[in-house]
N, C-alpha and C. Protein backbone atom coordinates (compact mmCIF):
# COMPACT_ATOMS: atom_id res chain seq x y z
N UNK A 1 0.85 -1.17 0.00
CA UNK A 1 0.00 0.00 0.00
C UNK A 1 0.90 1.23 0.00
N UNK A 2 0.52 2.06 -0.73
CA UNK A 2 1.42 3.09 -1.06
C UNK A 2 1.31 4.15 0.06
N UNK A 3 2.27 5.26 0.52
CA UNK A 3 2.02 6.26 1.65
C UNK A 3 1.99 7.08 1.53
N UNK A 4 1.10 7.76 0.18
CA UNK A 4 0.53 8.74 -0.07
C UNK A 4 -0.62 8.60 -0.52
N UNK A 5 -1.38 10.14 -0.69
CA UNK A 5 -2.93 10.21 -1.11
C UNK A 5 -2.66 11.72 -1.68
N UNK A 6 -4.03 11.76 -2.76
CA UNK A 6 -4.56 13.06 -2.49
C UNK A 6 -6.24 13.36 -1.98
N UNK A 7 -6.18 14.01 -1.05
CA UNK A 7 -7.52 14.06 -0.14
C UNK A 7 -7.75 15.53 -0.11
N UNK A 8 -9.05 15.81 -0.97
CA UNK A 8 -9.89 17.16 -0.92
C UNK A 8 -8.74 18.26 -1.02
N UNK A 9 -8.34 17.98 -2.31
CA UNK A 9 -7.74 19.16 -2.91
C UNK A 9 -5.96 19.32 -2.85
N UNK A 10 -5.78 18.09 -1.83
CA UNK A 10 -3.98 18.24 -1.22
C UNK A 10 -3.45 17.22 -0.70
N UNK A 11 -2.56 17.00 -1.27
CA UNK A 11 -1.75 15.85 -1.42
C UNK A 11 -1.14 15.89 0.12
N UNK A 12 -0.86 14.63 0.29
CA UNK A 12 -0.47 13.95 1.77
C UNK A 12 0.65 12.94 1.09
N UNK A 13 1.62 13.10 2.38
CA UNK A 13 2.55 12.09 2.41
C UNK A 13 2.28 12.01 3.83
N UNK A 14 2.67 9.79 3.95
CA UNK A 14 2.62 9.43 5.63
C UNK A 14 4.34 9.47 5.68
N UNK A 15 4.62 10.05 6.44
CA UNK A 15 6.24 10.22 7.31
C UNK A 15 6.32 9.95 8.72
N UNK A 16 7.16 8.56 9.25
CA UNK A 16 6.79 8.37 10.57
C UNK A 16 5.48 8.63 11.15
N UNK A 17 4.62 7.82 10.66
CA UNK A 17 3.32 7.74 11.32
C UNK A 17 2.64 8.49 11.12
N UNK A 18 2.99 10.23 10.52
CA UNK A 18 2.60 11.03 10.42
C UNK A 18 2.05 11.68 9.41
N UNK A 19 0.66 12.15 9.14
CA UNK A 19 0.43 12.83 7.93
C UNK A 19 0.88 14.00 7.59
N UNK A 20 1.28 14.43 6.14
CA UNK A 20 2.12 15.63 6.13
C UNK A 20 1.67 16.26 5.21
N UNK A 21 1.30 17.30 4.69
CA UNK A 21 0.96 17.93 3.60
C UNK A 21 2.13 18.13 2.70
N UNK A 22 1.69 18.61 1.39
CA UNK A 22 3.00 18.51 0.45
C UNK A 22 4.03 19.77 1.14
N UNK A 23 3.31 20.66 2.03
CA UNK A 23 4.42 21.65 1.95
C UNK A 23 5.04 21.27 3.60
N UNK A 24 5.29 20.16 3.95
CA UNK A 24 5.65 19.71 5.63
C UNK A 24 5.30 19.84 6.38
N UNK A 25 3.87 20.26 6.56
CA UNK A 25 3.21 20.89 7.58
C UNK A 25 1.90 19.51 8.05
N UNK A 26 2.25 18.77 9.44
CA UNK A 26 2.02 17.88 10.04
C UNK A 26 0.17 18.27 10.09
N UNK A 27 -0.13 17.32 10.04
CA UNK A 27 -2.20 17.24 10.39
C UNK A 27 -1.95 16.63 11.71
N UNK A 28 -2.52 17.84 12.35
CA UNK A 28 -2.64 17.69 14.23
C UNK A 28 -3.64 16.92 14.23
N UNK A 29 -5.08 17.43 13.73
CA UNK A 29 -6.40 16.54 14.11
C UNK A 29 -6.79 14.75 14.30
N UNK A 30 -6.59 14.60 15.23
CA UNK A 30 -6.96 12.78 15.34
C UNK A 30 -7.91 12.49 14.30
N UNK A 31 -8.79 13.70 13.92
CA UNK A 31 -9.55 13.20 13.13
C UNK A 31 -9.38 13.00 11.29
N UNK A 32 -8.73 14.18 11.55
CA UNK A 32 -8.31 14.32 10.20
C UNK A 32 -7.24 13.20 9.92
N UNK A 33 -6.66 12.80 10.40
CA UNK A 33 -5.59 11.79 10.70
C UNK A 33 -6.55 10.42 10.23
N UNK A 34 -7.43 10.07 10.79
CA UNK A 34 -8.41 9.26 10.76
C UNK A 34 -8.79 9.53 9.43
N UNK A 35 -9.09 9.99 8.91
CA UNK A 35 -9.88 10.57 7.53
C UNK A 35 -9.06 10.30 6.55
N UNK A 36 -7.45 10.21 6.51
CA UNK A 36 -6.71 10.20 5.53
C UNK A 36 -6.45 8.22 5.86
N UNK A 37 -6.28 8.26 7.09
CA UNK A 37 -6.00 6.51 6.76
C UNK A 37 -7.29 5.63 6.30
N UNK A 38 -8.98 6.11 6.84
CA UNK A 38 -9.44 5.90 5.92
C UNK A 38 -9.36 5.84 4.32
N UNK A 39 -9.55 7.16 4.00
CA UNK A 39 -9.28 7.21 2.23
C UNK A 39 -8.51 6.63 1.56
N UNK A 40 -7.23 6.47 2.76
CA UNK A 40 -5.79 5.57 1.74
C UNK A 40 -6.82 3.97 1.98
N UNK A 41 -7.07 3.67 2.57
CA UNK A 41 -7.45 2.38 2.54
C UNK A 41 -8.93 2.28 1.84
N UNK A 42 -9.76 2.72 1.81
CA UNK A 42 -10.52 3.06 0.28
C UNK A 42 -10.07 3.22 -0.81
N UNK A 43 -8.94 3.93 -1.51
CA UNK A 43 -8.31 4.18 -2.48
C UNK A 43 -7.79 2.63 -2.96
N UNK A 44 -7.04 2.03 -1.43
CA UNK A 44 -6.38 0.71 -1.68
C UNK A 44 -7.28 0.00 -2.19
N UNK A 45 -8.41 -0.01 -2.09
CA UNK A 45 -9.26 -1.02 -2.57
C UNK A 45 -9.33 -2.19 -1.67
N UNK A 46 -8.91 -2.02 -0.21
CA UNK A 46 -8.91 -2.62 0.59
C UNK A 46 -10.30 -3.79 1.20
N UNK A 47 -11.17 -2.72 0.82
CA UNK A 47 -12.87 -4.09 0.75
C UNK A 47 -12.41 -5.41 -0.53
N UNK A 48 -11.39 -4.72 -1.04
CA UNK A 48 -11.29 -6.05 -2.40
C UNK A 48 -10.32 -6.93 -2.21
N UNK A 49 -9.26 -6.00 -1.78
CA UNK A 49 -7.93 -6.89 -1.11
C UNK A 49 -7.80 -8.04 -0.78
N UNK A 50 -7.38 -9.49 -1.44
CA UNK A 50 -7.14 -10.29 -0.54
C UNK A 50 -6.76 -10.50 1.28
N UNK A 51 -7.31 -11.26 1.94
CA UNK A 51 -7.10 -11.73 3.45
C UNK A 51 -5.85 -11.21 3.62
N UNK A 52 -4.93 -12.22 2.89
CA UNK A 52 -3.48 -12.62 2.68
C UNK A 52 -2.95 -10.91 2.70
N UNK A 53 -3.17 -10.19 1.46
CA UNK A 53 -2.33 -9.04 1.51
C UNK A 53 -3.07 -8.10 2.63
N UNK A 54 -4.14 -8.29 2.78
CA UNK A 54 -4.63 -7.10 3.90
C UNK A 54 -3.28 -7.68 5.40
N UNK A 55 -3.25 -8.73 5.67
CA UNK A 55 -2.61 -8.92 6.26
C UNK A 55 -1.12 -8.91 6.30
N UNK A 56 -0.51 -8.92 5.67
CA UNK A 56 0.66 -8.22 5.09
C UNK A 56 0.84 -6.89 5.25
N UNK A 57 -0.14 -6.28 4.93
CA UNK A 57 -0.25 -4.76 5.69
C UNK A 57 -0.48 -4.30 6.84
N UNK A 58 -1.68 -5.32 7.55
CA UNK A 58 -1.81 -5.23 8.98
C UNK A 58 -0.07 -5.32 9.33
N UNK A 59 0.29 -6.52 8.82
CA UNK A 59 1.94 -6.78 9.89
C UNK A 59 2.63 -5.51 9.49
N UNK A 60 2.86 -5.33 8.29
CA UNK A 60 4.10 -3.91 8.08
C UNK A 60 3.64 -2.75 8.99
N UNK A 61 2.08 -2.56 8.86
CA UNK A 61 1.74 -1.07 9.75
C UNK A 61 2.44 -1.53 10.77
N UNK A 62 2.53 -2.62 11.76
CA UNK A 62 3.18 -2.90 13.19
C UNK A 62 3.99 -2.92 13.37
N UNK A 63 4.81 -3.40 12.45
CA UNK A 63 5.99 -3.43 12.29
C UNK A 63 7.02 -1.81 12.62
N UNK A 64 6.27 -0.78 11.40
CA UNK A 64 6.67 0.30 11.32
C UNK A 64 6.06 1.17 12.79
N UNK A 65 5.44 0.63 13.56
CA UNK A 65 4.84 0.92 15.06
C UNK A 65 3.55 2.09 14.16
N UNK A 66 3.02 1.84 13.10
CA UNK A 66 2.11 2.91 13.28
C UNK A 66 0.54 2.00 13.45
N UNK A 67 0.26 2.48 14.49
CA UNK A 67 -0.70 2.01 15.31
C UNK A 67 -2.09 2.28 14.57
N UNK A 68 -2.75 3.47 14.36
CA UNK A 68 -3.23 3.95 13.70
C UNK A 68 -3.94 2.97 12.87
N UNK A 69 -2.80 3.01 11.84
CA UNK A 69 -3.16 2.35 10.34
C UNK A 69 -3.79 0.60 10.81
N UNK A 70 -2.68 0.01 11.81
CA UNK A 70 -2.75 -0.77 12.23
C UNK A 70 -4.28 -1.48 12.74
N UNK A 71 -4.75 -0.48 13.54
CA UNK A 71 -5.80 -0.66 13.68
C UNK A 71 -6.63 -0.50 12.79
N UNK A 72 -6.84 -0.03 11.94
CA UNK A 72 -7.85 0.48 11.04
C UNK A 72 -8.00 -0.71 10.15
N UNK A 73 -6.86 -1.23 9.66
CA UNK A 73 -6.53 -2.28 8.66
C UNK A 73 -7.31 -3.69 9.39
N UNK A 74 -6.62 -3.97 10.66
CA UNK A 74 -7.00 -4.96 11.62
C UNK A 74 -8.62 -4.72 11.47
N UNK A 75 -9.51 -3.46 11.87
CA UNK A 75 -10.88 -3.52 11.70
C UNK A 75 -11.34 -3.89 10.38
N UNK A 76 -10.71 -3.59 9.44
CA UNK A 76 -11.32 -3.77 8.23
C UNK A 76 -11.26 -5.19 7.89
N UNK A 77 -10.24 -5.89 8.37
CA UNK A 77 -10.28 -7.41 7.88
C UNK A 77 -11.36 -7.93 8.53
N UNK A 78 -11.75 -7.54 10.07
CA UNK A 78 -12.84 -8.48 10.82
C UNK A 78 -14.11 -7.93 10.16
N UNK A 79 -14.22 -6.87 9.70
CA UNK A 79 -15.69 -6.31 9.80
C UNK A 79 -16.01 -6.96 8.27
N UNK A 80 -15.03 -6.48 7.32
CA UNK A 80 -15.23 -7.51 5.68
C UNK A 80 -15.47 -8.94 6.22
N UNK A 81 -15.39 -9.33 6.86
CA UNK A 81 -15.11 -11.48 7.24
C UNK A 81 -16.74 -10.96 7.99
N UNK A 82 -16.91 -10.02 8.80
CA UNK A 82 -18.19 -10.53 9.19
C UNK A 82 -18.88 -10.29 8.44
N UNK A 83 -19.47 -9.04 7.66
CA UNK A 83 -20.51 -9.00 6.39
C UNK A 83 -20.64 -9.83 5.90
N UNK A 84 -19.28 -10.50 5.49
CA UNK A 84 -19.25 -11.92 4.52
C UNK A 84 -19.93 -13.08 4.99
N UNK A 85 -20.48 -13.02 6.43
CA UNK A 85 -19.75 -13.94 7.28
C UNK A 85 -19.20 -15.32 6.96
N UNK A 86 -17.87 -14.53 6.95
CA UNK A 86 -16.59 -15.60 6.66
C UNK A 86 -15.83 -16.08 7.99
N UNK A 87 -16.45 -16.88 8.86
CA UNK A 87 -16.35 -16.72 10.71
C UNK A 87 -14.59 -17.53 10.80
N UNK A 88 -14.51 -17.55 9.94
CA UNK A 88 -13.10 -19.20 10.24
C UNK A 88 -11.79 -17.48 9.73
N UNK A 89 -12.51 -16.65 9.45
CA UNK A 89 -11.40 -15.71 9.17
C UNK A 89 -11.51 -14.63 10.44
N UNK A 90 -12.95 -14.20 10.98
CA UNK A 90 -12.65 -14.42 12.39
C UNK A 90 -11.91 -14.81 12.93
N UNK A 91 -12.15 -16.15 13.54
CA UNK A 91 -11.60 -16.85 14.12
C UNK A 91 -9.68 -16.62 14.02
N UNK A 92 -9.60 -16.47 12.82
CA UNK A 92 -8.17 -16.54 12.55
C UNK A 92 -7.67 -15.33 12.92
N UNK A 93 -8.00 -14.05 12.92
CA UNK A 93 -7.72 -12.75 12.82
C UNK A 93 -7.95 -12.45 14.42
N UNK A 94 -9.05 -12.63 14.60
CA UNK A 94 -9.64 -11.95 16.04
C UNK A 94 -8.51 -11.89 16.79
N UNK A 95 -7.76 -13.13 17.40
CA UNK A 95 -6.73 -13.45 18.05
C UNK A 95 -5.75 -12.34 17.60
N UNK A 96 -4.92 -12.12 16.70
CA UNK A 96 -4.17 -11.28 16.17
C UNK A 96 -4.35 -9.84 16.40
N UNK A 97 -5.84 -8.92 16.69
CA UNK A 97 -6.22 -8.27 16.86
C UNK A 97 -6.15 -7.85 18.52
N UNK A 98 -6.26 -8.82 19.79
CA UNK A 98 -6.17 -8.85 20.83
C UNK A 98 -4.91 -8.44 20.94
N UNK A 99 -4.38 -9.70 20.35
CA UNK A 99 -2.66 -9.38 21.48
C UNK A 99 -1.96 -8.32 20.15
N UNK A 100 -2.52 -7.55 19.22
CA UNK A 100 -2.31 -6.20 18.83
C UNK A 100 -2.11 -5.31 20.46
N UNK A 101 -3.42 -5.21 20.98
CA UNK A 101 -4.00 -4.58 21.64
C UNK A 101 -2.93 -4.70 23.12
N UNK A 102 -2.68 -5.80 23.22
CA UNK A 102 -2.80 -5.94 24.49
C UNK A 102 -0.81 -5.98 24.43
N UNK A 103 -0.27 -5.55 23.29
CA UNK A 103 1.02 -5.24 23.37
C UNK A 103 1.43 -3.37 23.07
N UNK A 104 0.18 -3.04 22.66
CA UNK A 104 0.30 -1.65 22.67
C UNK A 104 -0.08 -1.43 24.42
N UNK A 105 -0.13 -2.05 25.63
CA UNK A 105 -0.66 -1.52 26.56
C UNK A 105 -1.88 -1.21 26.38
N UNK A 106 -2.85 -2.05 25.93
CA UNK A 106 -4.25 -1.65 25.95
C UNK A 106 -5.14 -3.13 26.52
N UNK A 107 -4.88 -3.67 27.08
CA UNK A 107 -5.72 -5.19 27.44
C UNK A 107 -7.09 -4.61 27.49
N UNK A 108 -7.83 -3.80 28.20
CA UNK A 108 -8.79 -3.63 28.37
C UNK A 108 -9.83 -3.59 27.08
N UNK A 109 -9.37 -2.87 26.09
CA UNK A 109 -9.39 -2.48 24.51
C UNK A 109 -9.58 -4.04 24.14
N UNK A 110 -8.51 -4.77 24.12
CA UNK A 110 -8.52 -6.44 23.35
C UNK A 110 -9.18 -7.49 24.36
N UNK A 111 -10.16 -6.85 25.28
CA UNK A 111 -11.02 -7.70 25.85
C UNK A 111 -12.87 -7.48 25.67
N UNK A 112 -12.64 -5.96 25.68
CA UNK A 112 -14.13 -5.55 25.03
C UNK A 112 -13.99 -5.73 23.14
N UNK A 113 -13.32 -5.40 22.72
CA UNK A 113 -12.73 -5.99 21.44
C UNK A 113 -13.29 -7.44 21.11
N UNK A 114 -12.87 -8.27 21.62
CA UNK A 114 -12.86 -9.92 21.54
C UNK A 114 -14.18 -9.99 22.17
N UNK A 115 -14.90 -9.47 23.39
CA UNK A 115 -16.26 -9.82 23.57
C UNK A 115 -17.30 -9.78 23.22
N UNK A 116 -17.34 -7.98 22.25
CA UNK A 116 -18.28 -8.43 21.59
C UNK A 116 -18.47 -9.39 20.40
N UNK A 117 -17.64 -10.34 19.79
CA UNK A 117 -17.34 -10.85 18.78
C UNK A 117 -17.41 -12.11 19.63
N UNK A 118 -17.25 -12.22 20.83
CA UNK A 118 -18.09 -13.48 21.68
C UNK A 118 -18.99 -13.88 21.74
N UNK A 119 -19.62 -12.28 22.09
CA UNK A 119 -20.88 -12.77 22.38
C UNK A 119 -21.74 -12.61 20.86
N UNK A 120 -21.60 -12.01 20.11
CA UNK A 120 -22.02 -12.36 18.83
C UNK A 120 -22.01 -13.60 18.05
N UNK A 121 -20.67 -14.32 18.53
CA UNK A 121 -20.92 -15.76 17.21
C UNK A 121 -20.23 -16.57 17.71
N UNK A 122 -20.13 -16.58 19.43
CA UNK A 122 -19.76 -17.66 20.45
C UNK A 122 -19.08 -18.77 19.48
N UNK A 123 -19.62 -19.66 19.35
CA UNK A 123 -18.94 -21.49 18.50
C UNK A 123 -18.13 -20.73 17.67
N UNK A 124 -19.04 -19.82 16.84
CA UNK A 124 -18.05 -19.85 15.31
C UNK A 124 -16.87 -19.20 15.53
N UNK A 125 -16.58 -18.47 16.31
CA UNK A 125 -15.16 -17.81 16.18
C UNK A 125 -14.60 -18.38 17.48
N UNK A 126 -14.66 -19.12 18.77
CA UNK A 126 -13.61 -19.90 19.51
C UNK A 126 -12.58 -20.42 19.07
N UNK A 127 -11.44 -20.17 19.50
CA UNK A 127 -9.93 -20.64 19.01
C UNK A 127 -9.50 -20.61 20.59
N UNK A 128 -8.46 -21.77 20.67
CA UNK A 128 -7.70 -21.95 21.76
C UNK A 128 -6.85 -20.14 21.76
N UNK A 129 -6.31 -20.22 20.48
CA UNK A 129 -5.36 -18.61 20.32
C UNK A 129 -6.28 -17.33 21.19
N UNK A 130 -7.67 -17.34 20.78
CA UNK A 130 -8.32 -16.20 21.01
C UNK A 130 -8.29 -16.17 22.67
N UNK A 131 -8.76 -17.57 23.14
CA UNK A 131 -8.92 -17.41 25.01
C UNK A 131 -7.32 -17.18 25.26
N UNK A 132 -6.46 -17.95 24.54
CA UNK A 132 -4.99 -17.52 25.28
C UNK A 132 -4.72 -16.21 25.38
N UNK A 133 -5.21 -15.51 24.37
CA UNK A 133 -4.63 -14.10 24.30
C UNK A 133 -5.42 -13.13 25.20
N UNK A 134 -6.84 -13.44 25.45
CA UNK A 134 -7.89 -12.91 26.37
C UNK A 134 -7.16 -13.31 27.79
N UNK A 135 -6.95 -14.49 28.21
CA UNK A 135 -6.27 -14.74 29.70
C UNK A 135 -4.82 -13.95 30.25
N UNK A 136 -4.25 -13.54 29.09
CA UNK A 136 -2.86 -12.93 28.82
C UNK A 136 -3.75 -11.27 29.20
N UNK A 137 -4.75 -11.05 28.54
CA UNK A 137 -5.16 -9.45 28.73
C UNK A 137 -5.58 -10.12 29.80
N UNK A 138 -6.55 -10.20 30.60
CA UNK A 138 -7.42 -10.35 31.78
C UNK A 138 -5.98 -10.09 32.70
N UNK A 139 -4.73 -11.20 32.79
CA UNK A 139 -3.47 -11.12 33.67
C UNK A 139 -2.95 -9.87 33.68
N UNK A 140 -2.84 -9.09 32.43
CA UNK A 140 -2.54 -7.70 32.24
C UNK A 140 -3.05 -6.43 32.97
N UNK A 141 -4.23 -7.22 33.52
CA UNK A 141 -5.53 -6.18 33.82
C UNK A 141 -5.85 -6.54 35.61
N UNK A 142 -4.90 -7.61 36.22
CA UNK A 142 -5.16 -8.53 37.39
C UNK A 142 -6.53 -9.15 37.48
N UNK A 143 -7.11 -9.82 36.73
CA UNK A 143 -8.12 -10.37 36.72
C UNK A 143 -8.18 -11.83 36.44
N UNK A 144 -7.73 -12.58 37.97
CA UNK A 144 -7.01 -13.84 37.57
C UNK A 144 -8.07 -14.49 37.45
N UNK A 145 -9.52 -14.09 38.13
CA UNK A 145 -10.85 -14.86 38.03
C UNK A 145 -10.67 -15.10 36.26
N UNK A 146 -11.48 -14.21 35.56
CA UNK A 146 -11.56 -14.37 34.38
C UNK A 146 -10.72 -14.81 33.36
N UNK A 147 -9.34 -14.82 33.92
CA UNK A 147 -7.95 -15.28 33.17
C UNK A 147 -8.14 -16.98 33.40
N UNK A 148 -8.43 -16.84 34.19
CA UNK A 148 -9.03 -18.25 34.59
C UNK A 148 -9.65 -19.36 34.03
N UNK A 149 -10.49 -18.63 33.47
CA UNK A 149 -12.29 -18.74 32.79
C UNK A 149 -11.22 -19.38 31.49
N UNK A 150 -10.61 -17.81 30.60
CA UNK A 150 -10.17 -17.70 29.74
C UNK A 150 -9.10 -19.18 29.65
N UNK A 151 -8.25 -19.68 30.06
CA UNK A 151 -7.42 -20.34 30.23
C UNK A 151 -7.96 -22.03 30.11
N UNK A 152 -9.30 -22.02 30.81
CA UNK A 152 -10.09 -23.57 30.85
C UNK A 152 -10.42 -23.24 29.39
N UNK A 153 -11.18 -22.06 28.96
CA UNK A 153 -11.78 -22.32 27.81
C UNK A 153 -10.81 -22.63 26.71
N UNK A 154 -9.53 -21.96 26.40
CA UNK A 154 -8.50 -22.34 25.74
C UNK A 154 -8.18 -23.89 25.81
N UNK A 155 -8.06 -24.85 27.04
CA UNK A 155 -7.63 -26.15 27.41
C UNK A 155 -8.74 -26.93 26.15
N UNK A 156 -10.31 -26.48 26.54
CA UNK A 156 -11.19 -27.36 26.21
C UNK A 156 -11.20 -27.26 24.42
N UNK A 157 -10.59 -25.88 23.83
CA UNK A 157 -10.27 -25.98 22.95
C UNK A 157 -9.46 -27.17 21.87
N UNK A 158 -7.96 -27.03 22.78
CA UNK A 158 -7.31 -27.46 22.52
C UNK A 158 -7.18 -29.07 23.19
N UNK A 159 -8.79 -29.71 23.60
CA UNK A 159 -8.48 -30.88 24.25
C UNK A 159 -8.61 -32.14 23.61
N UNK A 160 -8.43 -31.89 22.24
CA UNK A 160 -9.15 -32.83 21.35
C UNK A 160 -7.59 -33.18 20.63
N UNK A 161 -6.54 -31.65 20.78
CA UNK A 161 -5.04 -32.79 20.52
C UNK A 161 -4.22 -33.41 20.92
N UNK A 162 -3.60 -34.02 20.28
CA UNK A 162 -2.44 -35.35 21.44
C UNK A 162 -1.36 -34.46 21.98
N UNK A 163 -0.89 -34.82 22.94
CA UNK A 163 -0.02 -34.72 23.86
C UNK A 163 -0.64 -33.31 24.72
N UNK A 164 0.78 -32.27 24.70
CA UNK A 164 0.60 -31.57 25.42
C UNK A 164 -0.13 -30.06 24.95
N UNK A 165 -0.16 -29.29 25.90
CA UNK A 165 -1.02 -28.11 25.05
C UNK A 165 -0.16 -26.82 24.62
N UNK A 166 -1.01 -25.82 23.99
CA UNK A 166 0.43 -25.21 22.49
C UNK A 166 1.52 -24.49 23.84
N UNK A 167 2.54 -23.87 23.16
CA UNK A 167 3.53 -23.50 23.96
C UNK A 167 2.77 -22.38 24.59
N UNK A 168 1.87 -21.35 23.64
CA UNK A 168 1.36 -20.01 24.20
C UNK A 168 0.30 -20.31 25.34
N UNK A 169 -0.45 -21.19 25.22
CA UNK A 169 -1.42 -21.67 26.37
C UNK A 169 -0.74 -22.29 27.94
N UNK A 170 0.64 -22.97 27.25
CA UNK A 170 1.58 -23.47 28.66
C UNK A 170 2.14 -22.18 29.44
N UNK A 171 2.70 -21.17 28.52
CA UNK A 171 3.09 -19.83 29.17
C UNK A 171 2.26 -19.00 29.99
N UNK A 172 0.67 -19.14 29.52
CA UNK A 172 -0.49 -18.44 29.89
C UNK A 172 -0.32 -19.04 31.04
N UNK A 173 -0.48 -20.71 31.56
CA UNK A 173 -0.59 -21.17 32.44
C UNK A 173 0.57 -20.78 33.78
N UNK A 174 1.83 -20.97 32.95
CA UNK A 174 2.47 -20.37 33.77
C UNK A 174 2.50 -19.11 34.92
N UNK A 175 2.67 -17.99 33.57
CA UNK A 175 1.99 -16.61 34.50
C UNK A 175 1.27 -16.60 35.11
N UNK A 176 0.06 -17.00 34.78
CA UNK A 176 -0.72 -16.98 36.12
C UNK A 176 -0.41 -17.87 37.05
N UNK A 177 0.45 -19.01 37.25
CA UNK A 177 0.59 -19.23 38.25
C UNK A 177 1.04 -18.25 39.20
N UNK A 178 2.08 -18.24 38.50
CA UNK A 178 3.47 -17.02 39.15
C UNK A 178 2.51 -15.80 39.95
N UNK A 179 1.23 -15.44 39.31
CA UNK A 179 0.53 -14.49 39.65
C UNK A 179 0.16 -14.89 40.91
N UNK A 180 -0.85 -15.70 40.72
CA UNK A 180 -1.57 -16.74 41.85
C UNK A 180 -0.56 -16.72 43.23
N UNK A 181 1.00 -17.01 43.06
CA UNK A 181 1.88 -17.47 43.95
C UNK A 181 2.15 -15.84 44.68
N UNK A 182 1.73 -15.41 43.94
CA UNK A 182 2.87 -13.53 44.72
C UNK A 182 1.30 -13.17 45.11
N UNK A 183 0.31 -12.99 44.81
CA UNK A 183 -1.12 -12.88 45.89
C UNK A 183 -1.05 -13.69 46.59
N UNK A 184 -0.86 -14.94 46.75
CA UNK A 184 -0.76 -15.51 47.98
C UNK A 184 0.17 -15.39 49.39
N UNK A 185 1.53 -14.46 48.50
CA UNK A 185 1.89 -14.10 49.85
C UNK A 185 1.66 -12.87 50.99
């Protein structure tokens, strides 16, 4: 995706995260800010975009730490998969979208995030990934009750494969122990 536009009359370049007009002069407004990563991602043709490359872009925006775009891109893949409802791309994404969230320092964000998309299509979008990453925010947030919750529901996920359970669900388990052990003293 390219990191420029022209939007209502004047050309934009993105520079470090930042929108810039052609003559260097930074767009303060969150909103206006908002307005241009919209349009670039309208322009992209991003409702048409393959999964695959929308995601490719989700990773580079993160990569390059611009959050912003990041998010915007991340909404657009879940909200296209739900119109569609294409739930197994849910499922696949949602997770990715959390621990977005919950590595920018936002758990709270990648738990109302992930719930309503719970409580909307419960079966169809459960993934062991999605409760791991919810028990990881809940721990983030000291909420070992619900990390809890989160952590069985991940197990029962994942109880149908052989041996042991994924490395990210053993780590989940971990921390919260570790948690569990330092409240107890």
């Amino acid at each position: 995706m390219k990191n420029e536009c022209d939007y209502k009359g004047t050309h934009y370049i993105l520079v470090h995260n930042n929108w810039m007009d052609e003559y260097g002069v930074a767009v303060l407004s969150g909103k206006e800010q908002q307005e241009l990563y919209d349009y670039l991602l309208k322009e992209a043709g991003a409702n048409y975009l393959p999964y695959h490359q929308l995601n490719t872009e989700f990773e580079e925006a993160v990569s390059r730490e611009n959050d912003d775009l990041a998010d915007r891109i991340g909404k657009v893949i879940i909200e296209r998969a739900e119109c569609a409802k294409e739930y197994c791309q849910i499922r696949w994404f949602l997770p990715r979208m959390t621990s977005f969230y919950r590595h920018k320092h936002r758990p709270q964000l990648a738990v109302e995030y992930a719930e309503d998309y719970i409580n909307g299509y419960n079966t169809l979008i459960k993934s062991s990934a999605l409760f791991v990453s919810l028990a990881a925010a809940y721990l983030d947030m000291c909420d070992i009750t619900k990390s809890k919750e989160c952590v069985k529901m991940a197990q029962e996920c994942e109880k149908n494969k052989l041996g042991e359970f994924s490395i990210e669900l053993t780590n989940v388990i971990k921390r919260l122990r570790r948690v569990e052990d330092h409240h107890a003293d």
